[in-house]
C-alpha atoms as a PDB file:
ATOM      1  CA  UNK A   1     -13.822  -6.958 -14.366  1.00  0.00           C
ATOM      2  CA  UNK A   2     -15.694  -3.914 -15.771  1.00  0.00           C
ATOM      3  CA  UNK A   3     -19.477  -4.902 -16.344  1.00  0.00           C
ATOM      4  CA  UNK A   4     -18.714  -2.789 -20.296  1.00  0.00           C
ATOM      5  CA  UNK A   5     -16.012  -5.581 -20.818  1.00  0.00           C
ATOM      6  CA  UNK A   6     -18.333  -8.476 -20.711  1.00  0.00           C
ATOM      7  CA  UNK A   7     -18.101 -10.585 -23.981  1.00  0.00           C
ATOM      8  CA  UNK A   8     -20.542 -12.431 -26.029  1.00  0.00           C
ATOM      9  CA  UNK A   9     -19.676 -15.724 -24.804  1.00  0.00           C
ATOM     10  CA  UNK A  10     -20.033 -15.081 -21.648  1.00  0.00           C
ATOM     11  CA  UNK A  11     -23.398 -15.821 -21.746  1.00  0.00           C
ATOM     12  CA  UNK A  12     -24.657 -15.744 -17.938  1.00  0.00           C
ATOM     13  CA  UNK A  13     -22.272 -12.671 -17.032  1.00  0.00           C
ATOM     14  CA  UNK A  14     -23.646 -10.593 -20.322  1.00  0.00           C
ATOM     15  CA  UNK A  15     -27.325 -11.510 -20.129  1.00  0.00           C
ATOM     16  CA  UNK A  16     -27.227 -10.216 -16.492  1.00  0.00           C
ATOM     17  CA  UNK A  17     -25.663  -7.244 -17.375  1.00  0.00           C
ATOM     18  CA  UNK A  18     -28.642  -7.242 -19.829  1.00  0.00           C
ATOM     19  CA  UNK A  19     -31.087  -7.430 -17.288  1.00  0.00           C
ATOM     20  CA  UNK A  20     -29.649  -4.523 -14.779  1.00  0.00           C
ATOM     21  CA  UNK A  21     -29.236  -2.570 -17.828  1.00  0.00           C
ATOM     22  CA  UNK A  22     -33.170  -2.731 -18.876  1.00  0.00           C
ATOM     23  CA  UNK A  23     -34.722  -2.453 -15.286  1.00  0.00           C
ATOM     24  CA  UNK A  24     -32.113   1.113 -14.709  1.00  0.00           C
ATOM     25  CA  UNK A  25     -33.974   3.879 -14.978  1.00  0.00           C
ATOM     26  CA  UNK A  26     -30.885   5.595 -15.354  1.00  0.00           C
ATOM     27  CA  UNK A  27     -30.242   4.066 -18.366  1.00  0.00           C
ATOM     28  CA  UNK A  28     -31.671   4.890 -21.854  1.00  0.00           C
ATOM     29  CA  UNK A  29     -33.537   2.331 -23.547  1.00  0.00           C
ATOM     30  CA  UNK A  30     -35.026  -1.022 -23.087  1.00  0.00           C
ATOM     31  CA  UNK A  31     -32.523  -3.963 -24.618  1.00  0.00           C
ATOM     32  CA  UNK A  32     -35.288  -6.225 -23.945  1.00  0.00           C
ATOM     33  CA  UNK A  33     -37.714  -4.761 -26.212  1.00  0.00           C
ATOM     34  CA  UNK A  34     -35.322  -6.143 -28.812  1.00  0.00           C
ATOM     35  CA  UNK A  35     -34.121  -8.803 -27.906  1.00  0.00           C
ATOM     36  CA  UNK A  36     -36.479 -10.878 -27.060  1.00  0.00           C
ATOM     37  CA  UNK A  37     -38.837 -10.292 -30.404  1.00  0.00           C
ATOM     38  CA  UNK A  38     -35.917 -10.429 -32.531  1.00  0.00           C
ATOM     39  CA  UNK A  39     -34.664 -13.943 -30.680  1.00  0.00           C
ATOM     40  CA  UNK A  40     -38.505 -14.974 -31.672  1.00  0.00           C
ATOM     41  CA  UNK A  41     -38.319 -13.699 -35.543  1.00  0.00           C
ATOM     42  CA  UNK A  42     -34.901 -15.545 -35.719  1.00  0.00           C
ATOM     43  CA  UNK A  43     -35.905 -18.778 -34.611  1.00  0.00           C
ATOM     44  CA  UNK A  44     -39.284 -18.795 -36.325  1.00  0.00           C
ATOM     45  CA  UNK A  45     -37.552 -17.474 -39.692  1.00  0.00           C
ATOM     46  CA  UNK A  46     -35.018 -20.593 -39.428  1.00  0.00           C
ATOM     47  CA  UNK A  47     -37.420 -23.152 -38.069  1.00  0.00           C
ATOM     48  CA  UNK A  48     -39.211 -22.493 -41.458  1.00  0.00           C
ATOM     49  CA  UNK A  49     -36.080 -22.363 -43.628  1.00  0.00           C
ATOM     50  CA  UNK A  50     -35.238 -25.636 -42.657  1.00  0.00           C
ATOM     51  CA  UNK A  51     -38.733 -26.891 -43.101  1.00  0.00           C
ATOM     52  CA  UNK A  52     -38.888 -25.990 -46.906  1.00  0.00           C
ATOM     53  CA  UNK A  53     -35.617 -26.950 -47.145  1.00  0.00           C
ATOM     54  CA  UNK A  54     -36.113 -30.599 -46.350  1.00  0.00           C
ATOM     55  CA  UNK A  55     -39.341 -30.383 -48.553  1.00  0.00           C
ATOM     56  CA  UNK A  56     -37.337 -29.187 -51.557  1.00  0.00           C
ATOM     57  CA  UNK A  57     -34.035 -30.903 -51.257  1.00  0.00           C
ATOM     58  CA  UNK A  58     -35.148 -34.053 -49.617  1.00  0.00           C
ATOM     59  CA  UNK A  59     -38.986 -35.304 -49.149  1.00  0.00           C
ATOM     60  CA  UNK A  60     -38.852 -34.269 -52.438  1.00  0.00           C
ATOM     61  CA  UNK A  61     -42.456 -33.116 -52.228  1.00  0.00           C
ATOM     62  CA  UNK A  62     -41.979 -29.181 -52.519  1.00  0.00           C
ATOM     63  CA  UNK A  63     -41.280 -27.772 -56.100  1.00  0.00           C
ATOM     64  CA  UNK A  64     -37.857 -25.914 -55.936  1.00  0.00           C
ATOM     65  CA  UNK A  65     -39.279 -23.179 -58.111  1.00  0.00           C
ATOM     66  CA  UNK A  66     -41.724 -22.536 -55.415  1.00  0.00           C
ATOM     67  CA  UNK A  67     -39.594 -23.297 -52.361  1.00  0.00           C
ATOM     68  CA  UNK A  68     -36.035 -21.608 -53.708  1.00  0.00           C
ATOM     69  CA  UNK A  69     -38.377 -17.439 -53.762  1.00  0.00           C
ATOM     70  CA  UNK A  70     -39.553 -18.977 -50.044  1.00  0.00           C
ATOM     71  CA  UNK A  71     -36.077 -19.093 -49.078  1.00  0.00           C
ATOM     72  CA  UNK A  72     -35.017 -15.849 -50.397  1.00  0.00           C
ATOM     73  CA  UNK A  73     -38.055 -14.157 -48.714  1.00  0.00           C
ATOM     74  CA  UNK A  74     -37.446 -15.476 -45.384  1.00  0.00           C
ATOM     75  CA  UNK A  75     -33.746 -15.043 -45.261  1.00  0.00           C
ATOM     76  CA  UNK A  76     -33.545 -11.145 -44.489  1.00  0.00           C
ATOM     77  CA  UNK A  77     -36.254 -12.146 -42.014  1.00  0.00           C
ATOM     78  CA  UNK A  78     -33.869 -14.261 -40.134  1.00  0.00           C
ATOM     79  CA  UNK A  79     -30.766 -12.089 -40.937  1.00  0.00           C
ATOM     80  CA  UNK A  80     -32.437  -8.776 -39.470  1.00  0.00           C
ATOM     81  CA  UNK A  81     -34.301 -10.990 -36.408  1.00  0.00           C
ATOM     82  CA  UNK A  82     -30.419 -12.080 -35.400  1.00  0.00           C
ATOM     83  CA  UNK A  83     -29.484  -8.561 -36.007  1.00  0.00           C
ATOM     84  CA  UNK A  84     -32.307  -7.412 -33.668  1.00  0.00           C
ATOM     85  CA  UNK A  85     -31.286  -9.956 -30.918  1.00  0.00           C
ATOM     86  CA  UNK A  86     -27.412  -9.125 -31.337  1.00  0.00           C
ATOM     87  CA  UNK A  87     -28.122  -5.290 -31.198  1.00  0.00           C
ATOM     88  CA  UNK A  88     -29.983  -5.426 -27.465  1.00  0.00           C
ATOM     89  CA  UNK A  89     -27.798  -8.049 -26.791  1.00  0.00           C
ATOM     90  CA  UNK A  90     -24.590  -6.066 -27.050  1.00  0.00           C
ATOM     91  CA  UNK A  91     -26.381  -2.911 -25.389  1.00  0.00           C
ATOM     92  CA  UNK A  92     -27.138  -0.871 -28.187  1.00  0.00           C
ATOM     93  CA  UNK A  93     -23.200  -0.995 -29.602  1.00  0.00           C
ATOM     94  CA  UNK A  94     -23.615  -1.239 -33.070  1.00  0.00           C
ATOM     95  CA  UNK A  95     -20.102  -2.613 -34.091  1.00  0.00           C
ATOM     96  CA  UNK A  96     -20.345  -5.330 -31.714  1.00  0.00           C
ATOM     97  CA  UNK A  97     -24.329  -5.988 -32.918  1.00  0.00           C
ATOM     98  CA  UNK A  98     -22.531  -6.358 -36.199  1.00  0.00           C
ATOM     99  CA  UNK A  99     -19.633  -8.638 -35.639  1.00  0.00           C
ATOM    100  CA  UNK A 100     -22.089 -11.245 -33.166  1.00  0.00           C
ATOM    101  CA  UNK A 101     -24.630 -11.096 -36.243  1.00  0.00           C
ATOM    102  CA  UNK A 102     -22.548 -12.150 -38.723  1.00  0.00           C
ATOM    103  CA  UNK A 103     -21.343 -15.085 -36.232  1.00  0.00           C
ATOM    104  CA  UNK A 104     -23.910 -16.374 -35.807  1.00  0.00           C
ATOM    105  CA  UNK A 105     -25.270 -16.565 -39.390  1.00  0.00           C
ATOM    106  CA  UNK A 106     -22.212 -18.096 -39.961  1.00  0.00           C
ATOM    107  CA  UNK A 107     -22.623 -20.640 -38.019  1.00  0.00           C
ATOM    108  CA  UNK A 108     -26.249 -21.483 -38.459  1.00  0.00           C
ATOM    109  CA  UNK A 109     -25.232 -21.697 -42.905  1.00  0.00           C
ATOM    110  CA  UNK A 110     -22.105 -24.419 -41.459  1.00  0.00           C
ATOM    111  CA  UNK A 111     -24.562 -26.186 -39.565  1.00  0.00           C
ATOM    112  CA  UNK A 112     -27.243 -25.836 -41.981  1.00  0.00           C
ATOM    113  CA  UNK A 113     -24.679 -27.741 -44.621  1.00  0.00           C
ATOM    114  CA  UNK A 114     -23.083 -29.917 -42.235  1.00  0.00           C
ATOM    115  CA  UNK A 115     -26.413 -31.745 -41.569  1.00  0.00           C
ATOM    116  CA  UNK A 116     -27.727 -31.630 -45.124  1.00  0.00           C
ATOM    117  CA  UNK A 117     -24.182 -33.206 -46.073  1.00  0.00           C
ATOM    118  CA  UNK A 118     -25.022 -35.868 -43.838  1.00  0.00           C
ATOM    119  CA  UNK A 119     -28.694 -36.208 -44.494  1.00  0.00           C
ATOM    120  CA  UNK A 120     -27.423 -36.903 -48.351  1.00  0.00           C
ATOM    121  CA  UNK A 121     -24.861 -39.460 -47.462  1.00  0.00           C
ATOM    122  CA  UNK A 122     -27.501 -41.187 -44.831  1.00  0.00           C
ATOM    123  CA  UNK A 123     -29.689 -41.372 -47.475  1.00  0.00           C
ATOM    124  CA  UNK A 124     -27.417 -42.587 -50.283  1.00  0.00           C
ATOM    125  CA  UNK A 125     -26.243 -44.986 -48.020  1.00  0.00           C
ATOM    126  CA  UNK A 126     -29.579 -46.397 -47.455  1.00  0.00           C
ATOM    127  CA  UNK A 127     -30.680 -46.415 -50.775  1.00  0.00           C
ATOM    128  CA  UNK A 128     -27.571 -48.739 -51.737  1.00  0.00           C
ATOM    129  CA  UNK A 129     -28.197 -51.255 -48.998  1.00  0.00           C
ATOM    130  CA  UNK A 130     -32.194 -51.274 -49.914  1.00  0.00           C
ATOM    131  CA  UNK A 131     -30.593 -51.745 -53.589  1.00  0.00           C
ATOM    132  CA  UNK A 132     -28.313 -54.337 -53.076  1.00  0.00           C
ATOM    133  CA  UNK A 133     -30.871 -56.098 -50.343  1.00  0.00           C
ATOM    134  CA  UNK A 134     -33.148 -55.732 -53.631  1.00  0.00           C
ATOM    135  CA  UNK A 135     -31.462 -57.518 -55.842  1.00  0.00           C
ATOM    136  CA  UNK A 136     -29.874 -60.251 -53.609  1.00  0.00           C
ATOM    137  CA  UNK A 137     -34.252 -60.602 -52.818  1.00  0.00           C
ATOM    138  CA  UNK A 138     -34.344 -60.828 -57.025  1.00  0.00           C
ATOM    139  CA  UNK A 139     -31.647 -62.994 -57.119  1.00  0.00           C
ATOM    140  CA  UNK A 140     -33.173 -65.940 -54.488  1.00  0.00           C
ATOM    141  CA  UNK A 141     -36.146 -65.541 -56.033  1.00  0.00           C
ATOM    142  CA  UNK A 142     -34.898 -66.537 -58.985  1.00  0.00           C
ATOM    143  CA  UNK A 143     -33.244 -69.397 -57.997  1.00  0.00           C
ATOM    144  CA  UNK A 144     -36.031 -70.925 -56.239  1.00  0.00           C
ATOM    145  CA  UNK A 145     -38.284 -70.326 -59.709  1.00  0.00           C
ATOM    146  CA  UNK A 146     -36.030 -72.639 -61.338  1.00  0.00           C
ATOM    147  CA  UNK A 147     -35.454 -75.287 -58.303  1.00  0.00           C
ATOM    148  CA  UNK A 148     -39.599 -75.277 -58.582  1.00  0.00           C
ATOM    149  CA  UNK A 149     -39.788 -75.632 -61.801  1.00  0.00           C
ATOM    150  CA  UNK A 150     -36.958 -78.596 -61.982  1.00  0.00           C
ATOM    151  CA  UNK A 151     -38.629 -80.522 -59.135  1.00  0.00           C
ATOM    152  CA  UNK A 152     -41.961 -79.679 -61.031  1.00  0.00           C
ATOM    153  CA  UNK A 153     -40.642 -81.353 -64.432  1.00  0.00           C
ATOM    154  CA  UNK A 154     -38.916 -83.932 -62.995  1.00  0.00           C
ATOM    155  CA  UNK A 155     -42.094 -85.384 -60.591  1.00  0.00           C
ATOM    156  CA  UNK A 156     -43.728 -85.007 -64.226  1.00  0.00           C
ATOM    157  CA  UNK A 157     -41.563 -87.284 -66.227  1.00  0.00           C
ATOM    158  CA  UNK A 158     -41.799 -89.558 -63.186  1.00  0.00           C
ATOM    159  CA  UNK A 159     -45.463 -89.779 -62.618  1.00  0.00           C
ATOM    160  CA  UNK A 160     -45.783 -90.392 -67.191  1.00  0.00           C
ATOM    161  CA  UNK A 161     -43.126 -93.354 -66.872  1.00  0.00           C
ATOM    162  CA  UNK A 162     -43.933 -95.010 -64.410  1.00  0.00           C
ATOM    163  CA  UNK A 163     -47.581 -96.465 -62.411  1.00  0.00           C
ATOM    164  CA  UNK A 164     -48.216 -95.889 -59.003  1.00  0.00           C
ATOM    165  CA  UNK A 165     -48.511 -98.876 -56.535  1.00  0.00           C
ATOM    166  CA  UNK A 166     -51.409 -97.947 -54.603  1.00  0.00           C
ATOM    167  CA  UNK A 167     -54.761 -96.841 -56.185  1.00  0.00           C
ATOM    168  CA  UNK A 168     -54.578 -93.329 -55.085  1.00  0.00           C
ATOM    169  CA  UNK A 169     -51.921 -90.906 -55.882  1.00  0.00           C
ATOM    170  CA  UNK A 170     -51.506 -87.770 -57.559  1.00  0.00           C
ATOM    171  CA  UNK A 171     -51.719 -87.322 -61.718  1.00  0.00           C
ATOM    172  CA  UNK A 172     -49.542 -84.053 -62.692  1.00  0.00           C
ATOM    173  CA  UNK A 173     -51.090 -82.424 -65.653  1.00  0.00           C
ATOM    174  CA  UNK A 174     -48.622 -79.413 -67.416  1.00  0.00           C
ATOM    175  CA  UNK A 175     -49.504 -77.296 -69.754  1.00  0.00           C
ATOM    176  CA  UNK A 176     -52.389 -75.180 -67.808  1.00  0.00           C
ATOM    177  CA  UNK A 177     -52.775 -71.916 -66.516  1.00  0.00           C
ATOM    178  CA  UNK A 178     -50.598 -68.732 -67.554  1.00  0.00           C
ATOM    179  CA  UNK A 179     -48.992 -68.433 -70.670  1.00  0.00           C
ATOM    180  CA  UNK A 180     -44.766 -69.501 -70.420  1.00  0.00           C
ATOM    181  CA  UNK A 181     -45.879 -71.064 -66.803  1.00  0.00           C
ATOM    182  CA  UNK A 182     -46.181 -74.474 -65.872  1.00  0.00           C
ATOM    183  CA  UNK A 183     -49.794 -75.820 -63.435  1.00  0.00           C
ATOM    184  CA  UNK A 184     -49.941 -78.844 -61.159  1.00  0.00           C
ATOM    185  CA  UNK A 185     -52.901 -80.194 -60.260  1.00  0.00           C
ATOM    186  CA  UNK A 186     -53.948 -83.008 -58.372  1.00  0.00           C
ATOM    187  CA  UNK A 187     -56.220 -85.493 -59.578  1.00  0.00           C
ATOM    188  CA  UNK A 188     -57.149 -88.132 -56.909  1.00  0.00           C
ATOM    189  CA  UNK A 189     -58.577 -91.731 -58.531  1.00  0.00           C
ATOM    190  CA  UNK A 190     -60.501 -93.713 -55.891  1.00  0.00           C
ATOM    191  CA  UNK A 191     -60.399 -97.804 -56.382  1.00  0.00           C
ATOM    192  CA  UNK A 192     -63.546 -99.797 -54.919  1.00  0.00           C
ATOM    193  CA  UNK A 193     -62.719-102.029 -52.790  1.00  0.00           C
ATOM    194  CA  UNK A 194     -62.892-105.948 -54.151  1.00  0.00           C
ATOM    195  CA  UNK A 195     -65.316-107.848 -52.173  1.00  0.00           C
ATOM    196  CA  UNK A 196     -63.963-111.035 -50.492  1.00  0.00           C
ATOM    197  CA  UNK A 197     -65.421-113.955 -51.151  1.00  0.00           C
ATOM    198  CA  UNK A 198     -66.680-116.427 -47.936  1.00  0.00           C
ATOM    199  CA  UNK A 199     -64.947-119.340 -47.192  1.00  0.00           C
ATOM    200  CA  UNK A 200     -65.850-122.725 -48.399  1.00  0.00           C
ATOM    201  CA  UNK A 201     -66.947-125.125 -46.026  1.00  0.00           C
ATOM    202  CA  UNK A 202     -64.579-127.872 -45.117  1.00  0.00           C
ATOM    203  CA  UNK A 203     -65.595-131.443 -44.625  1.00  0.00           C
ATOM    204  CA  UNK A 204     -65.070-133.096 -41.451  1.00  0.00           C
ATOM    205  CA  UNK A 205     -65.116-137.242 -40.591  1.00  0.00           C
ATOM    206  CA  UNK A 206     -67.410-138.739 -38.003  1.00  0.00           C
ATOM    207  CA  UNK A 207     -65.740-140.157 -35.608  1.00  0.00           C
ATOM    208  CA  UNK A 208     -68.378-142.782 -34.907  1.00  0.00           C
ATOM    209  CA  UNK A 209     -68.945-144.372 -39.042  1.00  0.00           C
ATOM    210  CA  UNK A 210     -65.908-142.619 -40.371  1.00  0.00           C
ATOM    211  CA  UNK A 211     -67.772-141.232 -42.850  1.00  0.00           C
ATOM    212  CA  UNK A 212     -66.714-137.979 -44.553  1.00  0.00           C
ATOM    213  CA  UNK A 213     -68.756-134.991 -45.049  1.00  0.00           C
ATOM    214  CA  UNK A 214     -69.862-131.165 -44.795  1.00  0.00           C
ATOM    215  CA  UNK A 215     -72.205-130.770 -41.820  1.00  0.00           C
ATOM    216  CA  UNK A 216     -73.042-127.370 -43.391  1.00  0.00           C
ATOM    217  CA  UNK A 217     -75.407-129.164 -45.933  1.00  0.00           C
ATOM    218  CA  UNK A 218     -76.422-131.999 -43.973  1.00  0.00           C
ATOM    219  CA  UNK A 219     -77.653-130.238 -41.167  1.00  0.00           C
ATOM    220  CA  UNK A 220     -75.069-130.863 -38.630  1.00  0.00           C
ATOM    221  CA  UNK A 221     -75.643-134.608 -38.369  1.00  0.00           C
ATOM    222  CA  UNK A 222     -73.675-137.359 -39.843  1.00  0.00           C
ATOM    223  CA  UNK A 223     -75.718-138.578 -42.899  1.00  0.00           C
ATOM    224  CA  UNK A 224     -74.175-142.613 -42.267  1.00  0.00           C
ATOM    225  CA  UNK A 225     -74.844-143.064 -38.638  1.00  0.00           C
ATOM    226  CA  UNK A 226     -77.623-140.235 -37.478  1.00  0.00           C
ATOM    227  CA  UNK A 227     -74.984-138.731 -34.844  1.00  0.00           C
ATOM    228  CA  UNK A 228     -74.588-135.084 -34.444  1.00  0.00           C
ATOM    229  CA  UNK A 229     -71.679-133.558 -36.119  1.00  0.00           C
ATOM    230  CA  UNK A 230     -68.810-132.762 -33.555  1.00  0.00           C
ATOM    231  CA  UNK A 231     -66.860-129.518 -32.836  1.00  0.00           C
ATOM    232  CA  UNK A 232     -64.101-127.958 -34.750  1.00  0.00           C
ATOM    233  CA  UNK A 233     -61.776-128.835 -31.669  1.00  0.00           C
ATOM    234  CA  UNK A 234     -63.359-132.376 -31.459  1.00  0.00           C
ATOM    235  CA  UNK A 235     -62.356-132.937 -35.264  1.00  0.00           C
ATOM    236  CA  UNK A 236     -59.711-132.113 -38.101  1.00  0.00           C
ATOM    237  CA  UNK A 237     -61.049-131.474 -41.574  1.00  0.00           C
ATOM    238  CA  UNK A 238     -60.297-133.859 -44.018  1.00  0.00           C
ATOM    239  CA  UNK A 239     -58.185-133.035 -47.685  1.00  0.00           C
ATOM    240  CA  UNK A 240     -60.177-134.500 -50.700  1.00  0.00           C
END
């Protein structure tokens, strides 16, 4: 094949044609010299486009009077960078320069809208689920207000009806705090503890006199005979 018959999209076969081309002396003119700077204007020129374009269409945080004259400025910048790339990329062949420029600023607008397309129905998409996830949140948050509030009114009628049986136990009192809201608190009453009384002494017979009596207040000694009083296990008490 005839190095002149090399196409575009043949990338490695045309950019070494490129490259034999610019280092022939024989040859007039430098492809390079334009290629490469307008490959760099291109890129830098769309890098930005899309940049200002996500700020003004959607981050939302670019005004689209300011960013829509941005665009406009830097879209010749991009157009004539390709055009510089395509003309030392097609060796100096204007036609050719002409037809691969308006490729591939066709392509880059497609893919430009393509992936906007898709950035709008990403974020649509996610803005519905974060809606409906929203309002099923709303929703169980409203049904637990009013299970709280029924357990709240019920322990309330039950507390007021009824007494407690042990002397410590909560006392719900309504009626406090926010305005349209209901406040438990939790009152805890403390009940002394009754003293016990000491047991009374039990009389006990002697098993010498039979005599009956409390060897508590007779010292320990049998009041009838003189003998000491015996043991609990020695002795039952007597019933009066």
């Amino acid at each position: 094949m005839n190095q002149e018959n090399y196409k575009a999209r043949q990338v490695r076969a045309k950019t070494q044609q490129v490259l034999n081309y610019h280092y022939d002396e024989t040859k007039p003119g430098k492809p390079l010299q334009l290629l490469i700077p307008g490959g760099l204007i291109a890129l830098a020129s769309l890098a930005l486009i899309v940049f200002i374009a996500y700020r003004v269409w959607f981050e939302a945080s670019l005004d689209s009077a300011t960013g829509i004259p941005l665009l406009i400025v830097l879209a010749p910048f991009y157009i004539g960078g390709v055009f510089l790339f395509s003309y030392g990329y097609e060796l100096y062949n204007l036609p050719r320069a002409l037809r691969l420029t308006a490729i591939v600023v066709f392509i880059t607008v497609a893919a430009v809208v393509i992936v906007a397309v898709l950035f709008v129905l990403l974020g649509s998409g996610t803005e519905l689920g974060g809606s409906s996830k929203s309002s099923s949140s709303r929703s169980r948050s409203r049904e637990l207000s009013r299970s709280t509030n029924t357990s709240t009114s019920s322990t309330s009628s039950s507390s007021s009806g009824g007494g407690w049986n042990s002397g410590v136990g909560p006392i719900f009192i309504g009626g406090l705090g926010m305005p349209g809201g209901t406040t438990t608190r939790e009152v805890v009453k403390e009940v002394p503890a009754q003293p016990t009384e000491p047991a009374k002494p039990q009389p006990i017979t002697c098993p010498n006199c039979g005599r009956s009596y409390i060897p508590e207040e007779n010292n320990f000694v049998c009041p009838g005979c003189g003998a000491p009083s015996p043991t609990q296990s020695e002795t039952q008490p007597t019933k009066e």
